[in-house]
PDB file of N, CA and C in Angstrom:
ATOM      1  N   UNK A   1       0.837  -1.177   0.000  1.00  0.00           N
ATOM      2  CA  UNK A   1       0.000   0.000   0.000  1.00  0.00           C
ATOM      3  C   UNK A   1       0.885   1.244   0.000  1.00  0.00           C
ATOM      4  N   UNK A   2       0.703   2.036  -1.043  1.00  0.00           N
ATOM      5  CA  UNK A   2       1.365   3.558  -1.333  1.00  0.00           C
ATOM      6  C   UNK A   2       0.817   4.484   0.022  1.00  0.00           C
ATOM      7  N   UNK A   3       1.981   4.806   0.415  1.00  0.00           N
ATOM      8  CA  UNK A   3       1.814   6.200   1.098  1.00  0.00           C
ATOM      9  C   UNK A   3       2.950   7.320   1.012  1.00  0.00           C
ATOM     10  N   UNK A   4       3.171   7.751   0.212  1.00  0.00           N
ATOM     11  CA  UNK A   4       3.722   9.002  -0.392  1.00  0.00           C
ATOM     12  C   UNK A   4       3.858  10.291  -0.617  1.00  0.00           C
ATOM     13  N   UNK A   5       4.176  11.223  -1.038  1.00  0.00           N
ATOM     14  CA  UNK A   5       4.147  12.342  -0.970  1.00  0.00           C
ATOM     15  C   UNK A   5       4.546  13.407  -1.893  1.00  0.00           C
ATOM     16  N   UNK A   6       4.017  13.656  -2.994  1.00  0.00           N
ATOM     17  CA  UNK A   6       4.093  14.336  -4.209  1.00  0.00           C
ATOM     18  C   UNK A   6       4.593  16.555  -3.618  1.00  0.00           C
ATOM     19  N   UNK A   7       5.572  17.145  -3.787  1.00  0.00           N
ATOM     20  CA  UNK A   7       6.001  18.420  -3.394  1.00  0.00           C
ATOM     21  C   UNK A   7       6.682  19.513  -4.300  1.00  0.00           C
ATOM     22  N   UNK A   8       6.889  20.299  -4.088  1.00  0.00           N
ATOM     23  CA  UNK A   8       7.081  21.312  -4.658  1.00  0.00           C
ATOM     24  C   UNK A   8       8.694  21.689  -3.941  1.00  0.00           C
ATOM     25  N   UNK A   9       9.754  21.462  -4.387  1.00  0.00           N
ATOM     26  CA  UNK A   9      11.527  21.779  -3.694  1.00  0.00           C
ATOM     27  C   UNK A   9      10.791  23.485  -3.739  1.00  0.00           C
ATOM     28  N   UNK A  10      10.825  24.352  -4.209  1.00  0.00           N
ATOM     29  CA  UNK A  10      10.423  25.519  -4.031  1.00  0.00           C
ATOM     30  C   UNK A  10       9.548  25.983  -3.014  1.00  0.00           C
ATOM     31  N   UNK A  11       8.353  25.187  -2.607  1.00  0.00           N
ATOM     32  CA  UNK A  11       7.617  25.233  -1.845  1.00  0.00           C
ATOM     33  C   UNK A  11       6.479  25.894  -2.693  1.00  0.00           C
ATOM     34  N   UNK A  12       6.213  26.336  -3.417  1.00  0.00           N
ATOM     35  CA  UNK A  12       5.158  26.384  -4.522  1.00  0.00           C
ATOM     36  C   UNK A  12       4.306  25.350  -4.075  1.00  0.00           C
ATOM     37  N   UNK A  13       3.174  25.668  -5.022  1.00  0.00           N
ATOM     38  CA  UNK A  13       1.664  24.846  -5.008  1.00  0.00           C
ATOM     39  C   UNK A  13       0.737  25.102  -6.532  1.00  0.00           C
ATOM     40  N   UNK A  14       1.798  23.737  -6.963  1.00  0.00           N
ATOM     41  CA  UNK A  14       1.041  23.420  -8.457  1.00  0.00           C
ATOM     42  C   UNK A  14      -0.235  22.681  -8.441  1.00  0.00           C
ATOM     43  N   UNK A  15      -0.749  22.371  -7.239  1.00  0.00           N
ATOM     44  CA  UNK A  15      -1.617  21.482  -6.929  1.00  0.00           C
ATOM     45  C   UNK A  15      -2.904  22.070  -6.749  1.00  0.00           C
ATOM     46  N   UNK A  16      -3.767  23.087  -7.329  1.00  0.00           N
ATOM     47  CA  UNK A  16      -5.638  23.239  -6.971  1.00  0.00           C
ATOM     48  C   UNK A  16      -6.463  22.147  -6.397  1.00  0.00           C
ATOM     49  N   UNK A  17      -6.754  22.321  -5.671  1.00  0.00           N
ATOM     50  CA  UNK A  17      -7.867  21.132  -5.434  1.00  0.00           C
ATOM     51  C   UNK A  17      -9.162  21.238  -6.233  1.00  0.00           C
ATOM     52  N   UNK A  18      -9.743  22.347  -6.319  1.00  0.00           N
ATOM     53  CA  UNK A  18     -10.707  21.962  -7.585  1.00  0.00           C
ATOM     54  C   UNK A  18     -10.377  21.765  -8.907  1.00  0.00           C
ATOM     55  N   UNK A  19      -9.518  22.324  -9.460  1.00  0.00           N
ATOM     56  CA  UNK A  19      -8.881  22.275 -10.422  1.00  0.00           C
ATOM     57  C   UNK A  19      -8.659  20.649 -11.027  1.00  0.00           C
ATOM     58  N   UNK A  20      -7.689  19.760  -9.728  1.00  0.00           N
ATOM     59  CA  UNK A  20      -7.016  18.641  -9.914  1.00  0.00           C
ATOM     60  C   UNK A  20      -8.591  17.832  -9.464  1.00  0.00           C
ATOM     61  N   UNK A  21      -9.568  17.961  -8.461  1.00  0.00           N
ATOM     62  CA  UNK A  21     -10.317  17.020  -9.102  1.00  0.00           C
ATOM     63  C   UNK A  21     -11.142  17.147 -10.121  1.00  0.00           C
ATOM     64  N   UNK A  22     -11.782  18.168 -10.607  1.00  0.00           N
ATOM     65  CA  UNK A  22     -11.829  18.566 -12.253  1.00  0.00           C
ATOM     66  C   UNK A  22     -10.996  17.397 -13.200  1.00  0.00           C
ATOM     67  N   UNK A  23     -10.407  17.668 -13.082  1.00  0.00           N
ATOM     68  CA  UNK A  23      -9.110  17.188 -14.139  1.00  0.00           C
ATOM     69  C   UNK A  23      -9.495  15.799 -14.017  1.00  0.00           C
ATOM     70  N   UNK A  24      -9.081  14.804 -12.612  1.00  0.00           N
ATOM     71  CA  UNK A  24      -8.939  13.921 -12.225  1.00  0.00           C
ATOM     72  C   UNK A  24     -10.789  12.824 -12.595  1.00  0.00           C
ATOM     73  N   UNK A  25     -11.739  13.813 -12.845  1.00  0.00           N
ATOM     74  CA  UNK A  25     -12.861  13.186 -12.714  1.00  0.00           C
ATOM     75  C   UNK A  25     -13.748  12.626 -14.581  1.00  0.00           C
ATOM     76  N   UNK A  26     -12.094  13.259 -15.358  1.00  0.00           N
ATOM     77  CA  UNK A  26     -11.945  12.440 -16.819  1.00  0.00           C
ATOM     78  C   UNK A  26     -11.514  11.401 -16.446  1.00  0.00           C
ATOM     79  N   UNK A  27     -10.644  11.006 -16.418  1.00  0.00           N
ATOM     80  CA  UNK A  27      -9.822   9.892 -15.912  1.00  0.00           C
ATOM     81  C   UNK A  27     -10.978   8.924 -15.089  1.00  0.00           C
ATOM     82  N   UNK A  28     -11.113   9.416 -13.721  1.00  0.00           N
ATOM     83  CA  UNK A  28     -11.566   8.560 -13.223  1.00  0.00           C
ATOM     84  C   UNK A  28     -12.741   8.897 -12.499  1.00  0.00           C
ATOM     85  N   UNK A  29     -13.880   8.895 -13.099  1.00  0.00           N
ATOM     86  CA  UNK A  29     -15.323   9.530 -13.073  1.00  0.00           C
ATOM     87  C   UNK A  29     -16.097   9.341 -11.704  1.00  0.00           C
ATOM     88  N   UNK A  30     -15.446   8.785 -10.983  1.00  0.00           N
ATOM     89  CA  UNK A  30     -15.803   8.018  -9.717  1.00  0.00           C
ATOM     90  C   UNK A  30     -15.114   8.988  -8.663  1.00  0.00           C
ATOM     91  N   UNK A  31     -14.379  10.087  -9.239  1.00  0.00           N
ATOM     92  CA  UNK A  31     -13.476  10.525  -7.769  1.00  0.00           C
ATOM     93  C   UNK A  31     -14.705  11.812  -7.185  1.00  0.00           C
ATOM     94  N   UNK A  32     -14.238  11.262  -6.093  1.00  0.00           N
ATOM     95  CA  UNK A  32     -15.483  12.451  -4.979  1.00  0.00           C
ATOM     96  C   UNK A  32     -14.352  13.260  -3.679  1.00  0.00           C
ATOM     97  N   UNK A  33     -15.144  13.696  -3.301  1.00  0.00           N
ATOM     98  CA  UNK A  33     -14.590  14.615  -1.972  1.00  0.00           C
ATOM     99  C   UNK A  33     -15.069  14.607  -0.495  1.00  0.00           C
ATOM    100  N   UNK A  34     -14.972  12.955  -0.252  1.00  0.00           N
ATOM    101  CA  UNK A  34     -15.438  12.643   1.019  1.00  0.00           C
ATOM    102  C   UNK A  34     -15.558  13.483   2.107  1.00  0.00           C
ATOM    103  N   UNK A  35     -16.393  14.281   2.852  1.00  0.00           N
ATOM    104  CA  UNK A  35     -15.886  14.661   4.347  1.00  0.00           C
ATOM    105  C   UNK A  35     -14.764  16.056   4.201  1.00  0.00           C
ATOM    106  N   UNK A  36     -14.587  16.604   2.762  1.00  0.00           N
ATOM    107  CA  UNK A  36     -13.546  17.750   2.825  1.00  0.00           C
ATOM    108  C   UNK A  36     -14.346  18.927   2.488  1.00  0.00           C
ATOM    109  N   UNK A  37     -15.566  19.444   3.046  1.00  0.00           N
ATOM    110  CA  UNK A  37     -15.947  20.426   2.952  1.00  0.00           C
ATOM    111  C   UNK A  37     -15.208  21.509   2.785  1.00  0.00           C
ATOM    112  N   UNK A  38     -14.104  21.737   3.681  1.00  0.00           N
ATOM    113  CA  UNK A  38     -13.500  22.946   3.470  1.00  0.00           C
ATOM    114  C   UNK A  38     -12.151  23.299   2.934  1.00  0.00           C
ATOM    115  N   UNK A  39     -12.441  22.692   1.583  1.00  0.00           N
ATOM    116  CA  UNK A  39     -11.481  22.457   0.202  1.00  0.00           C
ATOM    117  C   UNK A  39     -11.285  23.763   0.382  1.00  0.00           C
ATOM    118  N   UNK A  40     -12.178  24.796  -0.015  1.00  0.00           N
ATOM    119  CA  UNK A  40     -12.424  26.398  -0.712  1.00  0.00           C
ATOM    120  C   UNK A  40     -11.773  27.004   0.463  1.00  0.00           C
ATOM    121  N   UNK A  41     -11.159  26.781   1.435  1.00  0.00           N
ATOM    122  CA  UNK A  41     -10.299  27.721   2.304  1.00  0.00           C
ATOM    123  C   UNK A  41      -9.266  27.764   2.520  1.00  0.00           C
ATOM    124  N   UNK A  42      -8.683  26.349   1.689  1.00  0.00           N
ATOM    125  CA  UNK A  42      -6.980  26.442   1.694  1.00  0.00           C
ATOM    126  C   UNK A  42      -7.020  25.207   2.610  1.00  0.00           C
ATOM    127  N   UNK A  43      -7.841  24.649   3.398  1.00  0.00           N
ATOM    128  CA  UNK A  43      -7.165  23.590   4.305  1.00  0.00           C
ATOM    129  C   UNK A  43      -7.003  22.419   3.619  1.00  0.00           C
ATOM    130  N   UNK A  44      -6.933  21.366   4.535  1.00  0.00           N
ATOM    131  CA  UNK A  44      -6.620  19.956   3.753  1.00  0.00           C
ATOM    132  C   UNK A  44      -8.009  19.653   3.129  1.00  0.00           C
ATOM    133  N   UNK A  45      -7.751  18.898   1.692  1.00  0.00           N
ATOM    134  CA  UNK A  45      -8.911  18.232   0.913  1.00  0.00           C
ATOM    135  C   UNK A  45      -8.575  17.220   0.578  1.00  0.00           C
ATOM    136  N   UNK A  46      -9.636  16.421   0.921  1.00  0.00           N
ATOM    137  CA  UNK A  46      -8.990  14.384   0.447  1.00  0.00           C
ATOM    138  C   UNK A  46      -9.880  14.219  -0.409  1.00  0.00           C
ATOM    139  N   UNK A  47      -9.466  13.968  -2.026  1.00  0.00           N
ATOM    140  CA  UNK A  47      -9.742  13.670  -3.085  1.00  0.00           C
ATOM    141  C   UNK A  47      -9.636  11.505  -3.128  1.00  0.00           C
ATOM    142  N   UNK A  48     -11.096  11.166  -2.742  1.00  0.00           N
ATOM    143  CA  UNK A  48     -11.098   9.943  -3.554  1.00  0.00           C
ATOM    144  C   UNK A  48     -11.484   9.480  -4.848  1.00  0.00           C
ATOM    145  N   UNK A  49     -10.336   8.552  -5.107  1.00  0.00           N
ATOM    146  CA  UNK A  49      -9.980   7.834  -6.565  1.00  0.00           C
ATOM    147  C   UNK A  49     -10.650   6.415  -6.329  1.00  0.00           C
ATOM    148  N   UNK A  50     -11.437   5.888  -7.204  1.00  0.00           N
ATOM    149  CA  UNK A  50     -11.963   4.430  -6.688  1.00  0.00           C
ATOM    150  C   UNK A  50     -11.775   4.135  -8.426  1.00  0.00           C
ATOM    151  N   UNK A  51     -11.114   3.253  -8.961  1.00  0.00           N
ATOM    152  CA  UNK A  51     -11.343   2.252  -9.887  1.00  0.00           C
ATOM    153  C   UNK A  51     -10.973   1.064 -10.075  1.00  0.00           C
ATOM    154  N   UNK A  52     -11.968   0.049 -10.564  1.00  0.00           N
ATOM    155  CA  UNK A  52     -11.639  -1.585 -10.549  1.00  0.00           C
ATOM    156  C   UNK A  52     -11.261  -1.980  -9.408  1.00  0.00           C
ATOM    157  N   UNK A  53     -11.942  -1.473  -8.160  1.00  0.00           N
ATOM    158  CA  UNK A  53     -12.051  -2.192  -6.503  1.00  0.00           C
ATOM    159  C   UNK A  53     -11.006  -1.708  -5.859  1.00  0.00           C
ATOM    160  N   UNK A  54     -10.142  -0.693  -6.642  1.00  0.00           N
ATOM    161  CA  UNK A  54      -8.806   0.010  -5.678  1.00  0.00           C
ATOM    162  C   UNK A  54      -9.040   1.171  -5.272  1.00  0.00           C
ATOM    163  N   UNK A  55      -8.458   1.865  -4.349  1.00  0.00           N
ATOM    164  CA  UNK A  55      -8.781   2.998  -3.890  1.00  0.00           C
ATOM    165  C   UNK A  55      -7.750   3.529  -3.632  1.00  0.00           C
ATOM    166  N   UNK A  56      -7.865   5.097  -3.865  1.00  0.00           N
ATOM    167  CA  UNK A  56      -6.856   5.855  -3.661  1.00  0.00           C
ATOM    168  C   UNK A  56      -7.179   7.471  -2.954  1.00  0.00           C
ATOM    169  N   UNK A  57      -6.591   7.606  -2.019  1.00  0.00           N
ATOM    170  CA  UNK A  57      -6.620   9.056  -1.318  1.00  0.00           C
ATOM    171  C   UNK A  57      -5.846   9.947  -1.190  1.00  0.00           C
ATOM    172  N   UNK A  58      -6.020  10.821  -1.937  1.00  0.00           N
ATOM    173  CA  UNK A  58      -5.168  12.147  -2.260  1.00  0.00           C
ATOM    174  C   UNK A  58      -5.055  12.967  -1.372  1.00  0.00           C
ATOM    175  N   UNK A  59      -4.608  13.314  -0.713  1.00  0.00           N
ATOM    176  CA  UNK A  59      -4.834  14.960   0.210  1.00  0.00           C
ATOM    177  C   UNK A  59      -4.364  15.898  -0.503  1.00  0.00           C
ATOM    178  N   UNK A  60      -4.566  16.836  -1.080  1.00  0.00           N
ATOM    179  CA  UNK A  60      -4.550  18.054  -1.411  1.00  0.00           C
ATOM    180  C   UNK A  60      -4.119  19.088   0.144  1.00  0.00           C
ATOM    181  N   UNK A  61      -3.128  19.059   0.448  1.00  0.00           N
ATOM    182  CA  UNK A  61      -2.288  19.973   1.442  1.00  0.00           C
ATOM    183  C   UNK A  61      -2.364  21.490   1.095  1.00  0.00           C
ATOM    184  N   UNK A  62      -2.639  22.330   2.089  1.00  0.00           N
ATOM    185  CA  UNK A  62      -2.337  23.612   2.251  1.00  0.00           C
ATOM    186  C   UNK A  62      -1.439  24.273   1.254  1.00  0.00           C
ATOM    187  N   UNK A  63      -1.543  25.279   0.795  1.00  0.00           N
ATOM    188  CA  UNK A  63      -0.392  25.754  -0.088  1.00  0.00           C
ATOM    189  C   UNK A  63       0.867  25.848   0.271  1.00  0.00           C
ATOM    190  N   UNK A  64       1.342  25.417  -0.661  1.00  0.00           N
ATOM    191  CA  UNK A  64       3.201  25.209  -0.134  1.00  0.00           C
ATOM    192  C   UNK A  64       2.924  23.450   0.241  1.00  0.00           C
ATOM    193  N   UNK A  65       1.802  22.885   0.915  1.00  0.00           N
ATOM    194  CA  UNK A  65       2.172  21.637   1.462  1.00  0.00           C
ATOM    195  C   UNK A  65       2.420  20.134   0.120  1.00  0.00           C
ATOM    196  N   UNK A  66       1.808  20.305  -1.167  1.00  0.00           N
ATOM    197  CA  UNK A  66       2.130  19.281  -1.699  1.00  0.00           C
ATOM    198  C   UNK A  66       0.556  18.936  -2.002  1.00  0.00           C
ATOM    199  N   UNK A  67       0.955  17.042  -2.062  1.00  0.00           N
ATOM    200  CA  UNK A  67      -0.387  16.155  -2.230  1.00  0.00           C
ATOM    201  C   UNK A  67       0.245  14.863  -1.378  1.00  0.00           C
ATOM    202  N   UNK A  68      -0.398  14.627  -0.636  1.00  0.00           N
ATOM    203  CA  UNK A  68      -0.034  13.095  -0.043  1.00  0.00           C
ATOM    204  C   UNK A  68      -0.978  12.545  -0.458  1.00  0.00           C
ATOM    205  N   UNK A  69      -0.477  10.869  -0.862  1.00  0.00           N
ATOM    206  CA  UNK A  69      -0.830   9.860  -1.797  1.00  0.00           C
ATOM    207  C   UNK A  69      -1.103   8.689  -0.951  1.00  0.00           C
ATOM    208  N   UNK A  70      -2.296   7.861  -1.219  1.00  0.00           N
ATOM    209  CA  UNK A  70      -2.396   6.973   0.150  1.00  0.00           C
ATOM    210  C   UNK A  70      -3.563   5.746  -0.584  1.00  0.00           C
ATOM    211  N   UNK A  71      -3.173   4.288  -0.452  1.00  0.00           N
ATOM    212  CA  UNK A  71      -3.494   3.699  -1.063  1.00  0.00           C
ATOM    213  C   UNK A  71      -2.886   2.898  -2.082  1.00  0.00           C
ATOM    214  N   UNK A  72      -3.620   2.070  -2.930  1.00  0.00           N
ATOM    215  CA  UNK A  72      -3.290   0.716  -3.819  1.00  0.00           C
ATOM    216  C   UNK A  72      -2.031   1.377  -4.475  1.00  0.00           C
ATOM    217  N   UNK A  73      -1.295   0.539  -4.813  1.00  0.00           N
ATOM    218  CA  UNK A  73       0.126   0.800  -5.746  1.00  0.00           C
ATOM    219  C   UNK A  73      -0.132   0.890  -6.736  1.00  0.00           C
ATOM    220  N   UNK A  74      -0.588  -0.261  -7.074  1.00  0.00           N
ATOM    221  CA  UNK A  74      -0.846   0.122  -8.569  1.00  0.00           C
ATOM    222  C   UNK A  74      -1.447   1.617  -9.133  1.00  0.00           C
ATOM    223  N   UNK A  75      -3.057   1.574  -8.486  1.00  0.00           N
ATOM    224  CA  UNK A  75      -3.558   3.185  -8.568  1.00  0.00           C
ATOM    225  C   UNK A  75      -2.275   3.972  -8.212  1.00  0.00           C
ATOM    226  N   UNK A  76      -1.976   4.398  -7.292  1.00  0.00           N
ATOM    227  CA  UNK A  76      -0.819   5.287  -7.084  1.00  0.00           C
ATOM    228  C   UNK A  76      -0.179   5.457  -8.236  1.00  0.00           C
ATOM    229  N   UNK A  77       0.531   4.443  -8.956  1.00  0.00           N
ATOM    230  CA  UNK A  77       2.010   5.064  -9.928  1.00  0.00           C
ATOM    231  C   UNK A  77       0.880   5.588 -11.003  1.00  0.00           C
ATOM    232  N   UNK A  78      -0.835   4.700 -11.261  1.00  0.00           N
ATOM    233  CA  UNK A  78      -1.396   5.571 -12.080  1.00  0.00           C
ATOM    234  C   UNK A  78      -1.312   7.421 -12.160  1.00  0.00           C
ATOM    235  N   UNK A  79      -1.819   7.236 -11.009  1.00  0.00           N
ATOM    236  CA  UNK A  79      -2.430   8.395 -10.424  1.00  0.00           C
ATOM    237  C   UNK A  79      -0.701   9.714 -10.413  1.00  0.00           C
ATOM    238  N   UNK A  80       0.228   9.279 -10.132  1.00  0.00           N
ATOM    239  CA  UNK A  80       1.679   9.869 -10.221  1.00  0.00           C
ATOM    240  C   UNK A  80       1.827  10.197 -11.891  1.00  0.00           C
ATOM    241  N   UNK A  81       2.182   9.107 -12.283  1.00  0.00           N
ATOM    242  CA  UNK A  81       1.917   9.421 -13.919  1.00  0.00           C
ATOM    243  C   UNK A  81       0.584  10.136 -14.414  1.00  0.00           C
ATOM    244  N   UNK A  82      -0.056  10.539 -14.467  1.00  0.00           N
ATOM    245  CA  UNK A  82      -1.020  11.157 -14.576  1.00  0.00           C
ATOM    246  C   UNK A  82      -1.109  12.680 -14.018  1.00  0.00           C
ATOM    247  N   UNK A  83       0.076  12.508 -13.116  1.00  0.00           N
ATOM    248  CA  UNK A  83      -0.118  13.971 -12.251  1.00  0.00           C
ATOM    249  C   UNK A  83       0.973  14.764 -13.217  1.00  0.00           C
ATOM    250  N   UNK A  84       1.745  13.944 -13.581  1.00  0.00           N
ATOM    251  CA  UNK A  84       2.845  14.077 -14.578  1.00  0.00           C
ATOM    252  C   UNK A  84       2.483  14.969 -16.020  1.00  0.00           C
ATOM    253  N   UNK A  85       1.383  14.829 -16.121  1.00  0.00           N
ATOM    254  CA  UNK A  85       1.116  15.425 -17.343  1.00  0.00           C
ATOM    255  C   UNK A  85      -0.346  16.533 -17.172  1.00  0.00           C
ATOM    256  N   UNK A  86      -0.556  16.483 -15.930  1.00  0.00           N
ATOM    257  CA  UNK A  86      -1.628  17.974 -15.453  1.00  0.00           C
ATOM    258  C   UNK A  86      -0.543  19.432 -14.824  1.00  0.00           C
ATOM    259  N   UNK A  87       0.055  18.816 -14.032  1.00  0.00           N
ATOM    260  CA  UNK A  87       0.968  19.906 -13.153  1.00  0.00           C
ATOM    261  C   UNK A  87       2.246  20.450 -14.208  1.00  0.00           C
ATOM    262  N   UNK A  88       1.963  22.097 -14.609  1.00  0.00           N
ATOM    263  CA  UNK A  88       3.122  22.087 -14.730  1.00  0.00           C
ATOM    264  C   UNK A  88       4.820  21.861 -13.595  1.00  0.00           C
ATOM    265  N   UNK A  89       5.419  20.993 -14.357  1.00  0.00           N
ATOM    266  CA  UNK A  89       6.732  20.533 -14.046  1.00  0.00           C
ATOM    267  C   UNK A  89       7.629  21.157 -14.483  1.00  0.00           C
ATOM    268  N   UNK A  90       8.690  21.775 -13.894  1.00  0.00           N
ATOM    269  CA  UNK A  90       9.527  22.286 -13.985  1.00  0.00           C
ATOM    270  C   UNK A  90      10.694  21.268 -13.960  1.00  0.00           C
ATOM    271  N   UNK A  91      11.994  21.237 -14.727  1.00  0.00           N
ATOM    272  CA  UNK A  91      12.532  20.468 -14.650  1.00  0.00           C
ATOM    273  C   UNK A  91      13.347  20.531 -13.609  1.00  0.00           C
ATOM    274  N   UNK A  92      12.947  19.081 -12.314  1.00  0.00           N
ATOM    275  CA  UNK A  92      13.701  19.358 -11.377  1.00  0.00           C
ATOM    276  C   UNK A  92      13.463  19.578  -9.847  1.00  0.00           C
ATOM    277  N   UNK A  93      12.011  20.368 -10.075  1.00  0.00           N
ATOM    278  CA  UNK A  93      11.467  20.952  -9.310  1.00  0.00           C
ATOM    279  C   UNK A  93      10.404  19.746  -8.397  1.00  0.00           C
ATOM    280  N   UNK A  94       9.889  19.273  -8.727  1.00  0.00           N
ATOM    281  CA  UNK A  94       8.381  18.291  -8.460  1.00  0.00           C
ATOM    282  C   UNK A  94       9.327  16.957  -7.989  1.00  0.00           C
ATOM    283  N   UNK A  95       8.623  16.610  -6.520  1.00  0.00           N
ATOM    284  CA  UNK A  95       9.883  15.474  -6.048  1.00  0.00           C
ATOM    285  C   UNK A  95       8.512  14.588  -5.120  1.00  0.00           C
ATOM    286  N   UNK A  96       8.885  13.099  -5.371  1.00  0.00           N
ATOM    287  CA  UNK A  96       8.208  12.388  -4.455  1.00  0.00           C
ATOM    288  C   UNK A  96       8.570  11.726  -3.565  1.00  0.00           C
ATOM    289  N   UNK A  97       8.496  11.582  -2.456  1.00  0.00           N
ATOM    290  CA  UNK A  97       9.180  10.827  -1.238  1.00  0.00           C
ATOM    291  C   UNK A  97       8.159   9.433  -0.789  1.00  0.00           C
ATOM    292  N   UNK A  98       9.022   8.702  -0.235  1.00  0.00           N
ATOM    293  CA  UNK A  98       8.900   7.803   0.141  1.00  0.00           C
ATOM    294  C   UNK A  98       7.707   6.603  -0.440  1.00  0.00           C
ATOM    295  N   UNK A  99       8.491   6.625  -2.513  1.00  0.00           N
ATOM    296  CA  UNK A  99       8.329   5.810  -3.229  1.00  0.00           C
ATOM    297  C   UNK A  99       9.338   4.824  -2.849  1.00  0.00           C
ATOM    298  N   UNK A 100      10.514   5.321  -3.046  1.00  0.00           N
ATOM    299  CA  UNK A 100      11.542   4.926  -2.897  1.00  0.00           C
ATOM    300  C   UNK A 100      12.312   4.937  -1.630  1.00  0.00           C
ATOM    301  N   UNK A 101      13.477   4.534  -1.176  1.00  0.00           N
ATOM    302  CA  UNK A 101      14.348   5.005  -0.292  1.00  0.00           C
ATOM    303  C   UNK A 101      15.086   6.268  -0.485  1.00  0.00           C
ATOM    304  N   UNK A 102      14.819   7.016  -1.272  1.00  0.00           N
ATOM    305  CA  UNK A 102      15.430   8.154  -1.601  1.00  0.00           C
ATOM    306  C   UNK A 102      14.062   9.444  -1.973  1.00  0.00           C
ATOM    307  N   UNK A 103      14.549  10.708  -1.943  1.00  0.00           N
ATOM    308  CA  UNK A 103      13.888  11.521  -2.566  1.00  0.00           C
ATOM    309  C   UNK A 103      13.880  11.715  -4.316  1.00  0.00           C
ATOM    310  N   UNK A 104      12.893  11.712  -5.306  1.00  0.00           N
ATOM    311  CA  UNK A 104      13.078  11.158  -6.527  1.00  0.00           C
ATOM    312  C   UNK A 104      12.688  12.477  -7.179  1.00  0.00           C
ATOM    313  N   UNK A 105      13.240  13.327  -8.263  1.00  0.00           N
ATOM    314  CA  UNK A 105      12.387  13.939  -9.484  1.00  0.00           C
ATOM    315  C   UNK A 105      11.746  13.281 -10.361  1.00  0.00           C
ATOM    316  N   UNK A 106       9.843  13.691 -10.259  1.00  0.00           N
ATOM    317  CA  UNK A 106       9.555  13.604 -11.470  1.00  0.00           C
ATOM    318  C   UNK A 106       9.673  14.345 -12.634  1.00  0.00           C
ATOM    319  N   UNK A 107       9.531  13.749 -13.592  1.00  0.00           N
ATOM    320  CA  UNK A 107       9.375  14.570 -15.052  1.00  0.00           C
ATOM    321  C   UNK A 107       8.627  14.842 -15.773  1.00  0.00           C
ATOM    322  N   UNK A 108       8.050  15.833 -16.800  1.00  0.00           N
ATOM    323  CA  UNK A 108       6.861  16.054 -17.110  1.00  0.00           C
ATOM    324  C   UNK A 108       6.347  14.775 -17.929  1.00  0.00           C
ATOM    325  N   UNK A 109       5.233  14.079 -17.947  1.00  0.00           N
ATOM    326  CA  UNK A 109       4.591  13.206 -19.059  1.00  0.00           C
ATOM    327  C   UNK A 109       5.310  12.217 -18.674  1.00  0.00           C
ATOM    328  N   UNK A 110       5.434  11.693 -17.483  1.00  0.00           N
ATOM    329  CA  UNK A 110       5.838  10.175 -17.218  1.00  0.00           C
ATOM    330  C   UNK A 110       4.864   9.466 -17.202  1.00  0.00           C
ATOM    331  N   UNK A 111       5.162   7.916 -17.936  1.00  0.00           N
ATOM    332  CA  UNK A 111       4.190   6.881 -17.703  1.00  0.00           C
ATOM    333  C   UNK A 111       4.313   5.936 -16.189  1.00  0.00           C
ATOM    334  N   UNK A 112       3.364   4.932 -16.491  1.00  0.00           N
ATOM    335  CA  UNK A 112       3.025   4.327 -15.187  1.00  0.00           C
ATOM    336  C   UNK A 112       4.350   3.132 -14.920  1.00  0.00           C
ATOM    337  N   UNK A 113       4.816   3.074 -16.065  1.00  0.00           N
ATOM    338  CA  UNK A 113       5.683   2.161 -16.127  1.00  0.00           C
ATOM    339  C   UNK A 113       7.352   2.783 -15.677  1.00  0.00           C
ATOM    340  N   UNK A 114       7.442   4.525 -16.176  1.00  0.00           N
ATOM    341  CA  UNK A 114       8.627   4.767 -15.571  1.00  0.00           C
ATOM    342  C   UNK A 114       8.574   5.227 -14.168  1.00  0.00           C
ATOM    343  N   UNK A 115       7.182   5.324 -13.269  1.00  0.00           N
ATOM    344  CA  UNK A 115       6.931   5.934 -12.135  1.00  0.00           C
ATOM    345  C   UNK A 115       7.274   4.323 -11.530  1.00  0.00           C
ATOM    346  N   UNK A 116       6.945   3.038 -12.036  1.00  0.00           N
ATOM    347  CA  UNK A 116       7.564   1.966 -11.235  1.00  0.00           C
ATOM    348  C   UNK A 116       8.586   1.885 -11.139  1.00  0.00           C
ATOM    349  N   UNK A 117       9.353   2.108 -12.528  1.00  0.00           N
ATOM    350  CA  UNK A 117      10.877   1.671 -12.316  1.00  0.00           C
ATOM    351  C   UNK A 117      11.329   2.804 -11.349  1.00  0.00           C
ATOM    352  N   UNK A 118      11.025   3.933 -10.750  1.00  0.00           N
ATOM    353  CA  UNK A 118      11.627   4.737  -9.667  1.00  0.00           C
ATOM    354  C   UNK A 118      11.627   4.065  -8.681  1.00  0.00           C
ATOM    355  N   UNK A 119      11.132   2.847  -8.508  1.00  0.00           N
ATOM    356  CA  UNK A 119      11.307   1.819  -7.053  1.00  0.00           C
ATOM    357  C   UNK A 119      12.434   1.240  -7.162  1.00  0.00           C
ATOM    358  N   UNK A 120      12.988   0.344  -8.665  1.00  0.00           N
ATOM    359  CA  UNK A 120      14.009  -0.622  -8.672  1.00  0.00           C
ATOM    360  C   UNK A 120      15.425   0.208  -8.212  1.00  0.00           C
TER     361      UNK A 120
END
């Protein structure tokens, strides 16, 4: 089970919460906003992802805070790759922790397949 953490090295906030579940509700038509009423004020918003019996929970963090990632692996590297090609990325900038044993850059338009190999 993914629990991770998608950030900004700048401390920036490429991340909207309406925006990204907008975005997120092509993809995966099923995502809702359990219990996060107070998306619209800047606090935390948990964006659920449900497809083919997996589940995935996004938090949408405070500005400056990121997105923490929580849930199925598989969904996850979806859901990473995918973030890959909504957020602008700066090269360099956009880092995920504790995929790996290390802190990792993503890159813009990664697939699901190079967000795994960041484990090997």
């Amino acid at each position: 089970m993914a629990d991770i953490m998608i950030a900004a090295l700048d401390g920036s906030t490429p991340f909207d919460a309406e925006s990204l579940a907008q975005a997120a509700r092509t993809t995966w038509p099923e995502a809702s906003w359990p219990g996060s009423s107070n998306r619209a004020t800047g606090e935390l918003a948990r964006l659920k992802i449900e497809s083919g019996g997996r589940t995935l929970f996004v938090d949408v963090l405070p500005p400056g805070g990121g997105l923490g990632i929580e849930g199925d692996d598989e969904l996850a590297a979806d859901f990473v790759a995918w973030i890959t090609r909504q957020a602008p990325i700066a090269d360099g900038q956009i880092v995920i922790t504790d995929w790996t044993d290390d802190v990792v850059t993503l890159r813009p338009n990664m697939t699901r397949d190079e967000v795994y190999a960041l484990r090997a």
